[in-house]
Each structure stands twice: as C-alpha cells, then as structure tokens.
ModelCIF file with pLDDT and N, C-alpha, C, O atoms, coordinates in Angstrom:
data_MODEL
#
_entry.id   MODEL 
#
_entity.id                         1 
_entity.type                       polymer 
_entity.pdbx_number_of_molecules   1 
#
_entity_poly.entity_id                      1 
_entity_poly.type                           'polypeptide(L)' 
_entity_poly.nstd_linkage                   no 
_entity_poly.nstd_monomer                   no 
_entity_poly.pdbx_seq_one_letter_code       
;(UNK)(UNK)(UNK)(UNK)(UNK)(UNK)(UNK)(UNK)(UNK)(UNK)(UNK)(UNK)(UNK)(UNK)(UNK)(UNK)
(UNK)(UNK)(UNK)(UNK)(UNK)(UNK)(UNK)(UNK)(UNK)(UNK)(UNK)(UNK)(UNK)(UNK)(UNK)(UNK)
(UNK)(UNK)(UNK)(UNK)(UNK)
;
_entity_poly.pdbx_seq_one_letter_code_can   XXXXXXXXXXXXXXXXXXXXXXXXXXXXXXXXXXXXX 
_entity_poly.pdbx_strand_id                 A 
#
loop_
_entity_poly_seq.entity_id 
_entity_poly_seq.num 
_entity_poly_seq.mon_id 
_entity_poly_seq.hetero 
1 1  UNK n 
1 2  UNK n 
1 3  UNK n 
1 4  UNK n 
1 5  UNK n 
1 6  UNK n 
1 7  UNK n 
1 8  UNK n 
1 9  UNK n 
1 10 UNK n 
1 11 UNK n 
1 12 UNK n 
1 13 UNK n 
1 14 UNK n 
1 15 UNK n 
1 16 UNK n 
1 17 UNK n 
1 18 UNK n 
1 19 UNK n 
1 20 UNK n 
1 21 UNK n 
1 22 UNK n 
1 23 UNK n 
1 24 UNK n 
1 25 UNK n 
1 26 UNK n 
1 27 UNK n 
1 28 UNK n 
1 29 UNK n 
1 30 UNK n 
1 31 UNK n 
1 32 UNK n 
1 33 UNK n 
1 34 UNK n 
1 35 UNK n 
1 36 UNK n 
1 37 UNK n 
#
_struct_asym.id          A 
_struct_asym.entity_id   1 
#
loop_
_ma_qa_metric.id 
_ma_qa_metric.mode 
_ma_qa_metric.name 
_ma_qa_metric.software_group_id 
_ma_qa_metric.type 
1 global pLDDT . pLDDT 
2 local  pLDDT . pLDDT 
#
_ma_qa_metric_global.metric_id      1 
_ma_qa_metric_global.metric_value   81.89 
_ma_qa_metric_global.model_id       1 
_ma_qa_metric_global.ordinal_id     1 
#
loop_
_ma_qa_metric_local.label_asym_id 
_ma_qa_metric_local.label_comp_id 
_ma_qa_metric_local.label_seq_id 
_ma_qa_metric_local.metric_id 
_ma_qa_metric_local.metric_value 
_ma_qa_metric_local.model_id 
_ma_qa_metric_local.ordinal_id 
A UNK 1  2 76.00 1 1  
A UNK 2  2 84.00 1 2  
A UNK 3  2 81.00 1 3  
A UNK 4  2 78.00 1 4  
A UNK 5  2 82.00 1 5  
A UNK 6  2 85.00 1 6  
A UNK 7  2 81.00 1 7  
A UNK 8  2 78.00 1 8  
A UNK 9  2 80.00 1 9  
A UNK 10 2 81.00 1 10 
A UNK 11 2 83.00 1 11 
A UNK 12 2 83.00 1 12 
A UNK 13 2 82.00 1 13 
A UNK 14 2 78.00 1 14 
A UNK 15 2 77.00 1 15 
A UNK 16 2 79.00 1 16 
A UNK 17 2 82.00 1 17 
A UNK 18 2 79.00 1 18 
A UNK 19 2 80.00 1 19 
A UNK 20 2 81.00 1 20 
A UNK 21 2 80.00 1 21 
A UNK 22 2 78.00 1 22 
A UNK 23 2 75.00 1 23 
A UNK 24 2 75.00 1 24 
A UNK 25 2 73.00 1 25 
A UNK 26 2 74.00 1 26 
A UNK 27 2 76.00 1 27 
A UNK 28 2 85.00 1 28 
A UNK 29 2 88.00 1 29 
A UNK 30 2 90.00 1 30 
A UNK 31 2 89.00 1 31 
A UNK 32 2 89.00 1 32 
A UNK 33 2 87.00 1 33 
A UNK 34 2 88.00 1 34 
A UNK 35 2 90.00 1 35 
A UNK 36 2 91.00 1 36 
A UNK 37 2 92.00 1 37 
#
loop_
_atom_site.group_PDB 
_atom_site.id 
_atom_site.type_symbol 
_atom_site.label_atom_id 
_atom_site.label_alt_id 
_atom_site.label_comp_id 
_atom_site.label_asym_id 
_atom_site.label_entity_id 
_atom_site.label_seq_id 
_atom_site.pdbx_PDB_ins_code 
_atom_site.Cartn_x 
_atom_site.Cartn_y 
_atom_site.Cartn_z 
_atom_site.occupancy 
_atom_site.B_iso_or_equiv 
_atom_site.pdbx_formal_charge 
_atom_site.auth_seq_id 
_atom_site.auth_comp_id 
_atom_site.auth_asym_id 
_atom_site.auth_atom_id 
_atom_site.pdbx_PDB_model_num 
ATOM 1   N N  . UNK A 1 1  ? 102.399 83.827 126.902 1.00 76.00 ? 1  UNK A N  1 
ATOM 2   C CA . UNK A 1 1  ? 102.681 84.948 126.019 1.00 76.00 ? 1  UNK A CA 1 
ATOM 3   C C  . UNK A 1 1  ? 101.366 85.530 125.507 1.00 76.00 ? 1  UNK A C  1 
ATOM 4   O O  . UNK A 1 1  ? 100.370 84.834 125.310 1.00 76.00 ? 1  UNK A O  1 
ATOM 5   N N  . UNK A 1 2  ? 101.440 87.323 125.231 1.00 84.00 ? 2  UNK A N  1 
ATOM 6   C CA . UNK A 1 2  ? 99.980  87.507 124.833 1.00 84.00 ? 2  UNK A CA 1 
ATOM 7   C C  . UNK A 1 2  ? 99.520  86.719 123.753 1.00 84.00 ? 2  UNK A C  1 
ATOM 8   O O  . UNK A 1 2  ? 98.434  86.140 123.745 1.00 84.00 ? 2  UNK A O  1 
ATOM 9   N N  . UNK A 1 3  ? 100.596 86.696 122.576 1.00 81.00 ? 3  UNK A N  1 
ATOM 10  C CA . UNK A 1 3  ? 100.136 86.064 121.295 1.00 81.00 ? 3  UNK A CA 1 
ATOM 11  C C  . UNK A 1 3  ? 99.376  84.591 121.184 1.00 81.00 ? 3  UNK A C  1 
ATOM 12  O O  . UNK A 1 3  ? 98.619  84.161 120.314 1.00 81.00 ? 3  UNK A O  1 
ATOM 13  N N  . UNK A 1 4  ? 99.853  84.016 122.350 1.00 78.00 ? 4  UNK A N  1 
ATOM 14  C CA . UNK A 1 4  ? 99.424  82.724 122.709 1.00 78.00 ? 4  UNK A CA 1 
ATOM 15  C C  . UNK A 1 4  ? 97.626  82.746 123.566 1.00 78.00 ? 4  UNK A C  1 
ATOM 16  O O  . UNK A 1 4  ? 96.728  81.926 123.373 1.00 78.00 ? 4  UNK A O  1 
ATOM 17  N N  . UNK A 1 5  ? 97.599  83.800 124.364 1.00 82.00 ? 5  UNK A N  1 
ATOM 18  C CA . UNK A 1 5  ? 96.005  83.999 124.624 1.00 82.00 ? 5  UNK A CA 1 
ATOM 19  C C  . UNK A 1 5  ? 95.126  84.382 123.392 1.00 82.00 ? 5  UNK A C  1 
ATOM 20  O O  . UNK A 1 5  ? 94.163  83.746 122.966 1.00 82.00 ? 5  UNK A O  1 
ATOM 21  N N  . UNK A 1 6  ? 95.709  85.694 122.839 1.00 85.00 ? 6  UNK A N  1 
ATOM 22  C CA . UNK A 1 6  ? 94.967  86.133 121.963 1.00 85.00 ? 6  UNK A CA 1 
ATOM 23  C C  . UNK A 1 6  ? 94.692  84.601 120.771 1.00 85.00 ? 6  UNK A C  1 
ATOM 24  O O  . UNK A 1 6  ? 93.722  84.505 120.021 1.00 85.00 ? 6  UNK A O  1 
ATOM 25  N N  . UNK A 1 7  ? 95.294  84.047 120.836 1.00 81.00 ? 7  UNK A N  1 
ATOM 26  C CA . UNK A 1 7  ? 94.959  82.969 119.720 1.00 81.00 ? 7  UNK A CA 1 
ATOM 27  C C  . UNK A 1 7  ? 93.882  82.066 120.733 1.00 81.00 ? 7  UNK A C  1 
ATOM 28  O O  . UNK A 1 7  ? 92.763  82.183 120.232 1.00 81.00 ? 7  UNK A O  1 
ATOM 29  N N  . UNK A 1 8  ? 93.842  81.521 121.522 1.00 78.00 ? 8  UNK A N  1 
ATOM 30  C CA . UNK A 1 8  ? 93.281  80.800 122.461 1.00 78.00 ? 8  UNK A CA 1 
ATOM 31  C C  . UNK A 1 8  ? 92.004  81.688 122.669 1.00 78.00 ? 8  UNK A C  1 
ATOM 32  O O  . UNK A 1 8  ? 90.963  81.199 122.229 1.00 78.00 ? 8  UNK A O  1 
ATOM 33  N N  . UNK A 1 9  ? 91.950  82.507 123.070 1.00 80.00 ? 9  UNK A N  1 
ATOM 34  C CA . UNK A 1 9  ? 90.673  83.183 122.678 1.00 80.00 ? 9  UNK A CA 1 
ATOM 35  C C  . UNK A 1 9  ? 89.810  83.319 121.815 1.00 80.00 ? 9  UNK A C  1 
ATOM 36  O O  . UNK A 1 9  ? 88.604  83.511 121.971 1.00 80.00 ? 9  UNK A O  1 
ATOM 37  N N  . UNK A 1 10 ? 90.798  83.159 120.248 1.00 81.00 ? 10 UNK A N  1 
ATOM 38  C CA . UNK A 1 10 ? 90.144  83.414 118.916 1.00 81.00 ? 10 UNK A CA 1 
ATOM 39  C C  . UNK A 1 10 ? 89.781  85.271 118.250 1.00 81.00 ? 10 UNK A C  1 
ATOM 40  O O  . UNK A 1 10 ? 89.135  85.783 117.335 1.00 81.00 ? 10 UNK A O  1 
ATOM 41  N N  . UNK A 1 11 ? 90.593  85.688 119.297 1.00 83.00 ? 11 UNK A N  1 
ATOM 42  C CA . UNK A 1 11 ? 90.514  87.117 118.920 1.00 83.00 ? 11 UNK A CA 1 
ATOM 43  C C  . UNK A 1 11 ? 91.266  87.309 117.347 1.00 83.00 ? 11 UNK A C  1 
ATOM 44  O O  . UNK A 1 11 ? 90.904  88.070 116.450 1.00 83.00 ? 11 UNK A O  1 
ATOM 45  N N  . UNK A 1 12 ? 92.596  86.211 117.349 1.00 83.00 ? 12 UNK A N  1 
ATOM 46  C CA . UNK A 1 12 ? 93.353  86.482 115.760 1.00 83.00 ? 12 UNK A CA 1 
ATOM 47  C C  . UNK A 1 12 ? 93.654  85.150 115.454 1.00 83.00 ? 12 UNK A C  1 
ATOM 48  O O  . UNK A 1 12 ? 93.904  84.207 116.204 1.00 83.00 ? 12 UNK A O  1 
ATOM 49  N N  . UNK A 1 13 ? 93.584  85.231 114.065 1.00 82.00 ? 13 UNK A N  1 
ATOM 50  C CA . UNK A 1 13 ? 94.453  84.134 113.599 1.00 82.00 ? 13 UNK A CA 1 
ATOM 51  C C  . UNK A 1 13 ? 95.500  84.168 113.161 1.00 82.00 ? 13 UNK A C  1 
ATOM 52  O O  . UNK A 1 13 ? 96.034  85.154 112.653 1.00 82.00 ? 13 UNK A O  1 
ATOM 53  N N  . UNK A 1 14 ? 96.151  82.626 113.347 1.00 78.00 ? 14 UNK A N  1 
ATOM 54  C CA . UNK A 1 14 ? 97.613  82.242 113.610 1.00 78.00 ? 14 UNK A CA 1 
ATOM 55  C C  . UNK A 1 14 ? 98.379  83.191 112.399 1.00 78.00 ? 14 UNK A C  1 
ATOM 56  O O  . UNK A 1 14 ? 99.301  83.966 112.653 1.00 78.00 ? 14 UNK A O  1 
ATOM 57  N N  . UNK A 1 15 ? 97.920  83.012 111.304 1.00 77.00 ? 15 UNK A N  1 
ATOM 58  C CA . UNK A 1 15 ? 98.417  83.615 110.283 1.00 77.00 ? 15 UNK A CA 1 
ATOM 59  C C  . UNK A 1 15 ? 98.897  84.918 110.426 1.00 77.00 ? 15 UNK A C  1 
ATOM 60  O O  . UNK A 1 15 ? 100.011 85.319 110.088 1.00 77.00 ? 15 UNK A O  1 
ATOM 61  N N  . UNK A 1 16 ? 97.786  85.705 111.065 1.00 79.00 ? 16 UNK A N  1 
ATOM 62  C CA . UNK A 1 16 ? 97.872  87.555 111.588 1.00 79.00 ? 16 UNK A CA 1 
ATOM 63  C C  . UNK A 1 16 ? 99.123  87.097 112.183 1.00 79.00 ? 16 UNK A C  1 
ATOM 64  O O  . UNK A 1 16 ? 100.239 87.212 111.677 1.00 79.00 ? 16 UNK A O  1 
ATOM 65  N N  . UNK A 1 17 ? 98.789  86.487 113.477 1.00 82.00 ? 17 UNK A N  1 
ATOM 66  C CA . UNK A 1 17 ? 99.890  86.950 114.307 1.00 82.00 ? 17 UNK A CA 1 
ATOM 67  C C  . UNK A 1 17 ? 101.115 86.931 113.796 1.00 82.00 ? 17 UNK A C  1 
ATOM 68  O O  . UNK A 1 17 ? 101.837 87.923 113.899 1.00 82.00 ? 17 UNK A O  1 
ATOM 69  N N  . UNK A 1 18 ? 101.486 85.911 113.232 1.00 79.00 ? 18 UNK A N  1 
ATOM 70  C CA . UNK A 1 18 ? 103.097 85.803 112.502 1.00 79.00 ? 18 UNK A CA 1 
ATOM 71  C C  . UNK A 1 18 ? 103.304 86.693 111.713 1.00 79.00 ? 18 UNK A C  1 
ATOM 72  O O  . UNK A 1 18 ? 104.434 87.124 111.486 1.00 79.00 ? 18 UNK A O  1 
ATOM 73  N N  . UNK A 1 19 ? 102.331 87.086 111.206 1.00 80.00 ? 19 UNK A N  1 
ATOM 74  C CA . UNK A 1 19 ? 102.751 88.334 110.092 1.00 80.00 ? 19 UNK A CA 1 
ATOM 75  C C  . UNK A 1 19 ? 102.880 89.637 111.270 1.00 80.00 ? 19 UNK A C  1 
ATOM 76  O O  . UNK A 1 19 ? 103.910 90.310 111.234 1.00 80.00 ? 19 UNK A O  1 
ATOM 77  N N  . UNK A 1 20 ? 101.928 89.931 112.191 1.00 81.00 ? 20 UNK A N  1 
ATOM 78  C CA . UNK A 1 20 ? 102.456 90.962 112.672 1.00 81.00 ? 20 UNK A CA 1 
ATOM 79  C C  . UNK A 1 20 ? 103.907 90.962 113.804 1.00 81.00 ? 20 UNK A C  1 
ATOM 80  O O  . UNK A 1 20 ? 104.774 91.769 114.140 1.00 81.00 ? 20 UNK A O  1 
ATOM 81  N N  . UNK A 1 21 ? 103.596 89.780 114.061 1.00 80.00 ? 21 UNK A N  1 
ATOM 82  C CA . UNK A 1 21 ? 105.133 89.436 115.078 1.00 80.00 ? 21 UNK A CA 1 
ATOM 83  C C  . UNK A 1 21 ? 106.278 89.837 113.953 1.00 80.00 ? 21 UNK A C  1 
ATOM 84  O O  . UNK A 1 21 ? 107.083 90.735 114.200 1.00 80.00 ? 21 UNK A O  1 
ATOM 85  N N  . UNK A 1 22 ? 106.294 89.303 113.030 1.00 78.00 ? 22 UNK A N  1 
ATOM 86  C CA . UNK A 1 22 ? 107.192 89.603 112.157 1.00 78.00 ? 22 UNK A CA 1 
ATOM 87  C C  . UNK A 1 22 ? 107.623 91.043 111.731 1.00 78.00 ? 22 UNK A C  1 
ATOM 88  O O  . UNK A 1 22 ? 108.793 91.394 111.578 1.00 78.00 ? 22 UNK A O  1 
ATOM 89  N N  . UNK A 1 23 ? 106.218 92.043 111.516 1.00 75.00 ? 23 UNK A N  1 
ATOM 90  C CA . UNK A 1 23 ? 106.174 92.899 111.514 1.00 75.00 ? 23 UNK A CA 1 
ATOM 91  C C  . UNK A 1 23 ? 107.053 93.856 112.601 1.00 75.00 ? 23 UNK A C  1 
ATOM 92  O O  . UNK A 1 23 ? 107.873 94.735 112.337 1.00 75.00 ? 23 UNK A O  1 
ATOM 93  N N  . UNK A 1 24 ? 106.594 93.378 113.897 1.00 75.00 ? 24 UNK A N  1 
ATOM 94  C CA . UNK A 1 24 ? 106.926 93.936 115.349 1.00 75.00 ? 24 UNK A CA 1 
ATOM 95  C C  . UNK A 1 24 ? 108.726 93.817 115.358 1.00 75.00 ? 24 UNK A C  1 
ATOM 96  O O  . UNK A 1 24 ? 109.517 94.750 115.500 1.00 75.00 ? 24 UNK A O  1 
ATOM 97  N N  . UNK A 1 25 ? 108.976 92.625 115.195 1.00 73.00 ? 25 UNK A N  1 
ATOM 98  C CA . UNK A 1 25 ? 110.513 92.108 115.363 1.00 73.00 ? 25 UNK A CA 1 
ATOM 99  C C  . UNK A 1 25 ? 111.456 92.489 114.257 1.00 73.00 ? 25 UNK A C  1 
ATOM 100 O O  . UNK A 1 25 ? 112.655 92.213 114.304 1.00 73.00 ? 25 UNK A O  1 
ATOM 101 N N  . UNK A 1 26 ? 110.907 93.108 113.290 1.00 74.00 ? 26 UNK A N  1 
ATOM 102 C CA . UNK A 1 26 ? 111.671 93.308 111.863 1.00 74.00 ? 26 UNK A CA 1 
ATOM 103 C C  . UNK A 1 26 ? 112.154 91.572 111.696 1.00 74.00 ? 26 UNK A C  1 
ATOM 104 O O  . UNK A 1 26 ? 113.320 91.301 111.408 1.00 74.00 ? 26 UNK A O  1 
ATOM 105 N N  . UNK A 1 27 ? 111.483 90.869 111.837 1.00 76.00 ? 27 UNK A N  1 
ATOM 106 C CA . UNK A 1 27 ? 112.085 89.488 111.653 1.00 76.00 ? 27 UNK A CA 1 
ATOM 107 C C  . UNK A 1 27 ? 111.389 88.859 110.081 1.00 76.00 ? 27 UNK A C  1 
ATOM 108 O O  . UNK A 1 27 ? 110.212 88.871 109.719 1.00 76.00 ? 27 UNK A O  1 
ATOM 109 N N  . UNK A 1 28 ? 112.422 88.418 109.478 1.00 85.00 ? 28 UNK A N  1 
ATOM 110 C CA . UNK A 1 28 ? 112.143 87.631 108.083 1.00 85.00 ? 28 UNK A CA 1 
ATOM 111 C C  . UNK A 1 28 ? 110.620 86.379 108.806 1.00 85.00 ? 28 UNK A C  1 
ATOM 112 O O  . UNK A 1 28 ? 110.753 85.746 109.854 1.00 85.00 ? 28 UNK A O  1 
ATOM 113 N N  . UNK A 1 29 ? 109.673 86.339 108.150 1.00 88.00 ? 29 UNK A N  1 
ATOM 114 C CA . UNK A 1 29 ? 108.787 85.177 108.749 1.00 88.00 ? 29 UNK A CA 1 
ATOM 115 C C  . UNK A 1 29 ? 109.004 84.066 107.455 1.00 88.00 ? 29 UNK A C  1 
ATOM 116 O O  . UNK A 1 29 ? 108.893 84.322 106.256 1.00 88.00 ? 29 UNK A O  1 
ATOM 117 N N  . UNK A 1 30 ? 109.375 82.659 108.132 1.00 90.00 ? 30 UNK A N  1 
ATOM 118 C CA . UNK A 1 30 ? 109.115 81.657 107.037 1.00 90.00 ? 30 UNK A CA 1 
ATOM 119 C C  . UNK A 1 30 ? 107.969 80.682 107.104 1.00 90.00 ? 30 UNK A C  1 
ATOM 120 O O  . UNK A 1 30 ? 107.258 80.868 108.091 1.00 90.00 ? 30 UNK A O  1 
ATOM 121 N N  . UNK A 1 31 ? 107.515 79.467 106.141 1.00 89.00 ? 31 UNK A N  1 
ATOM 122 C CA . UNK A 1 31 ? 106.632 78.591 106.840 1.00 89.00 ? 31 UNK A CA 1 
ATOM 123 C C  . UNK A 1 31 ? 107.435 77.640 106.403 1.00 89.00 ? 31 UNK A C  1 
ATOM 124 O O  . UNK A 1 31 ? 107.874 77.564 105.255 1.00 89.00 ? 31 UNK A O  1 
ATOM 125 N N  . UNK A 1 32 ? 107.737 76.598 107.646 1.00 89.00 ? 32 UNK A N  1 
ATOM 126 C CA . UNK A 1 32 ? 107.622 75.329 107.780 1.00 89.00 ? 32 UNK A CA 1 
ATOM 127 C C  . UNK A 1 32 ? 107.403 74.461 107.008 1.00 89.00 ? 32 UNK A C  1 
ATOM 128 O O  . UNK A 1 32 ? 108.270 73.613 106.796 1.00 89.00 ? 32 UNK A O  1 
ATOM 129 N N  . UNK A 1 33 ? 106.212 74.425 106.383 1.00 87.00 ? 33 UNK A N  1 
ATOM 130 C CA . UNK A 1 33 ? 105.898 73.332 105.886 1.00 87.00 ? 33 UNK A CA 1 
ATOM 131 C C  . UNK A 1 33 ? 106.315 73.434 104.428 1.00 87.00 ? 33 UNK A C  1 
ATOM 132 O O  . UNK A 1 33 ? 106.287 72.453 103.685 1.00 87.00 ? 33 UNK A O  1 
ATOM 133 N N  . UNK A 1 34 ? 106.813 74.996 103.917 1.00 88.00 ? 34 UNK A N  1 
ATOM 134 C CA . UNK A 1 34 ? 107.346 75.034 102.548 1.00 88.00 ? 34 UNK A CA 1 
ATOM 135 C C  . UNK A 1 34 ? 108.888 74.746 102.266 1.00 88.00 ? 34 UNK A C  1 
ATOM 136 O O  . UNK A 1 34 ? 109.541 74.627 101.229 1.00 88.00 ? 34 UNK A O  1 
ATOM 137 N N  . UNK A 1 35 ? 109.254 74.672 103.880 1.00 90.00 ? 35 UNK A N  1 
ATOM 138 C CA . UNK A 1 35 ? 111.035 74.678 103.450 1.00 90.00 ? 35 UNK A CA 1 
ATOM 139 C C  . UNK A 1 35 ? 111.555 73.280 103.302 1.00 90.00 ? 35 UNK A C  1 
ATOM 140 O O  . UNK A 1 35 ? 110.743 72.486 103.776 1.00 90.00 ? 35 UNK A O  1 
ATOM 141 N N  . UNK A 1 36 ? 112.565 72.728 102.837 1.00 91.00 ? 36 UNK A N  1 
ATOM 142 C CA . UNK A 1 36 ? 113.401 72.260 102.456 1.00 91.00 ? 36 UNK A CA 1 
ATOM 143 C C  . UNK A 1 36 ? 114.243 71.577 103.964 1.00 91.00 ? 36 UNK A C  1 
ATOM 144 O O  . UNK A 1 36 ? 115.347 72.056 104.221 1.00 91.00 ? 36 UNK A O  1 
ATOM 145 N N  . UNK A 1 37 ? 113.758 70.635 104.765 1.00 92.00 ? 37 UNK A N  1 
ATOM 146 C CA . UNK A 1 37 ? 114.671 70.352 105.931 1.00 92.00 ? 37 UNK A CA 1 
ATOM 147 C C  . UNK A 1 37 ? 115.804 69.675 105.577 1.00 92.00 ? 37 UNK A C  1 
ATOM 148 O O  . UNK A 1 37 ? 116.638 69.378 106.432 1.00 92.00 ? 37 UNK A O  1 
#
C-alpha cells in the first residue's frame, strides 16, 4: 500500500498518515492504546 512505502521511506509519519487516511475516508480515527478492550 502507498501509505505503507511512504512510511518505510520516512517521507511521513505514522501519526500524519492516520490523520490524513482518516481525512481521505471520512473515517472516525481512534488509538488503540487509549481504548477500553
């Protein structure tokens, strides 16, 4: 996936991308490590 080179490259960080994927997808973004499993 591009998002997966562009990180592997170091062109963005992980953080950007989820925010703009999120952006892209109209998708709610959550993190992991704050939720409640």
């Amino acid at each position: 996936r591009l998002g997966q080179v562009l990180l592997r490259k170091g062109l963005i960080k992980e953080e950007e991308l989820a925010q703009v994927l999120a952006d892209q997808q109209h998708a709610e973004l959550v993190r992991p490590k704050q939720l409640e499993i």
